[in-house]
Protein backbone atom coordinates (compact mmCIF):
# COMPACT_ATOMS: atom_id res chain seq x y z
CA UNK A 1 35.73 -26.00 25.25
CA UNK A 2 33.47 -26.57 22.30
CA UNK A 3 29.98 -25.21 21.87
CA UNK A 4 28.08 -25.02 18.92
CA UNK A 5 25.37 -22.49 17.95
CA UNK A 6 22.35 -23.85 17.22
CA UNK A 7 20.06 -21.92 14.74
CA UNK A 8 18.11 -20.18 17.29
CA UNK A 9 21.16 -18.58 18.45
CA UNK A 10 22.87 -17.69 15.22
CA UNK A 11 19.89 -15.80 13.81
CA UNK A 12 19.80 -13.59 17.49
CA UNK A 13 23.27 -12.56 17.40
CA UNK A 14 22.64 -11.25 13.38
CA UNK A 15 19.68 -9.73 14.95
CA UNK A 16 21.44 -7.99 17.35
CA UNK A 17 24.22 -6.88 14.94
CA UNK A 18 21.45 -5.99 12.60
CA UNK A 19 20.16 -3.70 15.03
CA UNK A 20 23.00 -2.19 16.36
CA UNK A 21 23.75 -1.25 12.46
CA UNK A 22 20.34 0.49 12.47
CA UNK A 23 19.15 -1.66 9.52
CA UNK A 24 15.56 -2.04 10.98
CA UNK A 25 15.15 1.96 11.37
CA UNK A 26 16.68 2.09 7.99
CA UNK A 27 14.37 -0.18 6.35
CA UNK A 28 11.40 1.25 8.22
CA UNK A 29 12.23 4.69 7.13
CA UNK A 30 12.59 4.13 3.90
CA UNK A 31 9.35 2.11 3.70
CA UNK A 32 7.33 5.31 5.47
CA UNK A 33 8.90 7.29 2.60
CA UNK A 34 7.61 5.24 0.06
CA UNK A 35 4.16 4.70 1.61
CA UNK A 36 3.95 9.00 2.00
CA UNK A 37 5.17 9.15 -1.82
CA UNK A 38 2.92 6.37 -2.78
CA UNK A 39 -0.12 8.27 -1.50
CA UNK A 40 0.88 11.57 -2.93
CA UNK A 41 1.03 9.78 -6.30
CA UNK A 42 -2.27 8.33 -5.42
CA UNK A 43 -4.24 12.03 -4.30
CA UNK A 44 -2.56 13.57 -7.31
CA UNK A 45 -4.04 10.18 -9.81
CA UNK A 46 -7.59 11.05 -8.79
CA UNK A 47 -7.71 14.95 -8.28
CA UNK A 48 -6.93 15.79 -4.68
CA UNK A 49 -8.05 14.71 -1.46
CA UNK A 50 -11.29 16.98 -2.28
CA UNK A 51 -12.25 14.95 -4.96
CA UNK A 52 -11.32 11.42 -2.69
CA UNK A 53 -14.02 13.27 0.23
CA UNK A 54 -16.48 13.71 -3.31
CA UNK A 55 -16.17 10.33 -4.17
CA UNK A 56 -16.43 8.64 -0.51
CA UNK A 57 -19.58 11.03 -0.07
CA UNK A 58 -21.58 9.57 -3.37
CA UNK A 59 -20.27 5.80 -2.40
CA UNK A 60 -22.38 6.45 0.81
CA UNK A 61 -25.29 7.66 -1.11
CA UNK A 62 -24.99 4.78 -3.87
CA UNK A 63 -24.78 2.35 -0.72
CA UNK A 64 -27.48 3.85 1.53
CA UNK A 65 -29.89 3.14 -2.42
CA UNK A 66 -28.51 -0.22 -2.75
CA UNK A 67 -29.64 -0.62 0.87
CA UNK A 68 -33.32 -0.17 -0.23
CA UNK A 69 -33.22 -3.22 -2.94
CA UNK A 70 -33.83 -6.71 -1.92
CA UNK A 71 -30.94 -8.73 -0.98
CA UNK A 72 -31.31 -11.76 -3.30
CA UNK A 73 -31.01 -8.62 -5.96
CA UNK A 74 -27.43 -7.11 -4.37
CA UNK A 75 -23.98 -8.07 -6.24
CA UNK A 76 -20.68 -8.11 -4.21
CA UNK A 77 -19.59 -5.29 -6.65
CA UNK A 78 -18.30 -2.25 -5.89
CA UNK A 79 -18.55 1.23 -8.06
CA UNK A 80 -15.19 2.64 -6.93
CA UNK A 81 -12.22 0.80 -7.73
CA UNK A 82 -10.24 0.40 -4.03
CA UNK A 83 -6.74 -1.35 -4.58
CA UNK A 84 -3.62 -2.12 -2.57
CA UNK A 85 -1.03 -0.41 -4.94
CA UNK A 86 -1.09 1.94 -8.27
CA UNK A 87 0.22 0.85 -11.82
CA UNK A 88 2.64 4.15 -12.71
CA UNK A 89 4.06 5.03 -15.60
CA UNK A 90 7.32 7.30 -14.49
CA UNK A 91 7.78 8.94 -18.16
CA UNK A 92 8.45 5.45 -19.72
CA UNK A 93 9.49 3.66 -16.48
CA UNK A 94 6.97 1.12 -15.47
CA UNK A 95 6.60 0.67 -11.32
CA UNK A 96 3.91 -0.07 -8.71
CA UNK A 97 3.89 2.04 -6.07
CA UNK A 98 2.50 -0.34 -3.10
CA UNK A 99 0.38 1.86 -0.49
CA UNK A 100 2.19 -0.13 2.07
CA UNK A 101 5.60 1.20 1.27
CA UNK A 102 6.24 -2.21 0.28
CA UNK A 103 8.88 -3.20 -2.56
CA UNK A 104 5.98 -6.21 -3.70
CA UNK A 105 2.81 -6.67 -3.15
CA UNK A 106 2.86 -9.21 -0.32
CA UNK A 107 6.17 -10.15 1.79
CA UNK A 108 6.29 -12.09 4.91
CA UNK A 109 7.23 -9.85 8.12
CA UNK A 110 5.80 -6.70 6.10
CA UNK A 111 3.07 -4.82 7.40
CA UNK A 112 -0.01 -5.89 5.18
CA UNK A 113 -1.91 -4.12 2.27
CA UNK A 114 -3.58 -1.05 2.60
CA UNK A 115 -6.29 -0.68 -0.10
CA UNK A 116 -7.78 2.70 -0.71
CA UNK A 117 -9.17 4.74 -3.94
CA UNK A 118 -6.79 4.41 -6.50
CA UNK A 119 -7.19 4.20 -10.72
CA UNK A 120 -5.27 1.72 -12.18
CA UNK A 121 -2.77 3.38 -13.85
CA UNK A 122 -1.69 7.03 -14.03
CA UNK A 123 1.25 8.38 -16.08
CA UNK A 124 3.68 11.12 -14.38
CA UNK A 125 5.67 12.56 -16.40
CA UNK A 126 9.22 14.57 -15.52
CA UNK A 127 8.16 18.41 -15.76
């Protein structure tokens, strides 16, 4: 007897196989590893997680004066610089290093970006 798989079925069974291989623990592994490198990169790029408390202490302050002016006078912009990823220079290699643990910036299925204090760019060299 015949029976054909329809599309539905096809993708469980690679599914299945997929995680019987241990692919998904794999891939999520290896994307905690890169978020926990990405945000050691990130604490080392602006001075510690002493300096990130420093910084998140005077945003407060600068919000609680911008509080005081008149809304019509308020901008949308912000004084520290809050992004999803970090430009790096790896001693001449040029990579982002997505907070995510992310390969790109956005991917469908991927958890989503994570934006937090970050320069752009910050070079790390091999010593």
């Amino acid at each position: 007897m015949n029976q054909t798989l329809n599309k539905f079925i096809k993708e469980k069974i690679i599914d299945n196989a997929l995680a019987k291989a241990g692919i998904p623990q794999r891939k999520k592994a290896l994307r905690d590893a890169r978020a926990d490198w990405a945000e050691r990169v990130r604490l080392a790029a602006i001075g510690g997680p002493e300096t990130e408390a420093e910084v998140l202490k005077t945003e407060k302050k600068i919000a609680a004066l911008i509080a005081k002016l008149p809304e019509e006078l308020r901008t949308n912009y912000t004084f520290v610089r809050y992004d999803s990823d970090i430009y790096l220079n790896l001693a001449g290699s040029r990579v982002r290093a997505y907070f995510n643990g992310n390969y790109r910036g956005h991917k469908q299925g991927e958890p989503g970006p994570i934006r937090k204090i970050a320069p752009y760019e910050y070079t790390l060299l091999a010593d």
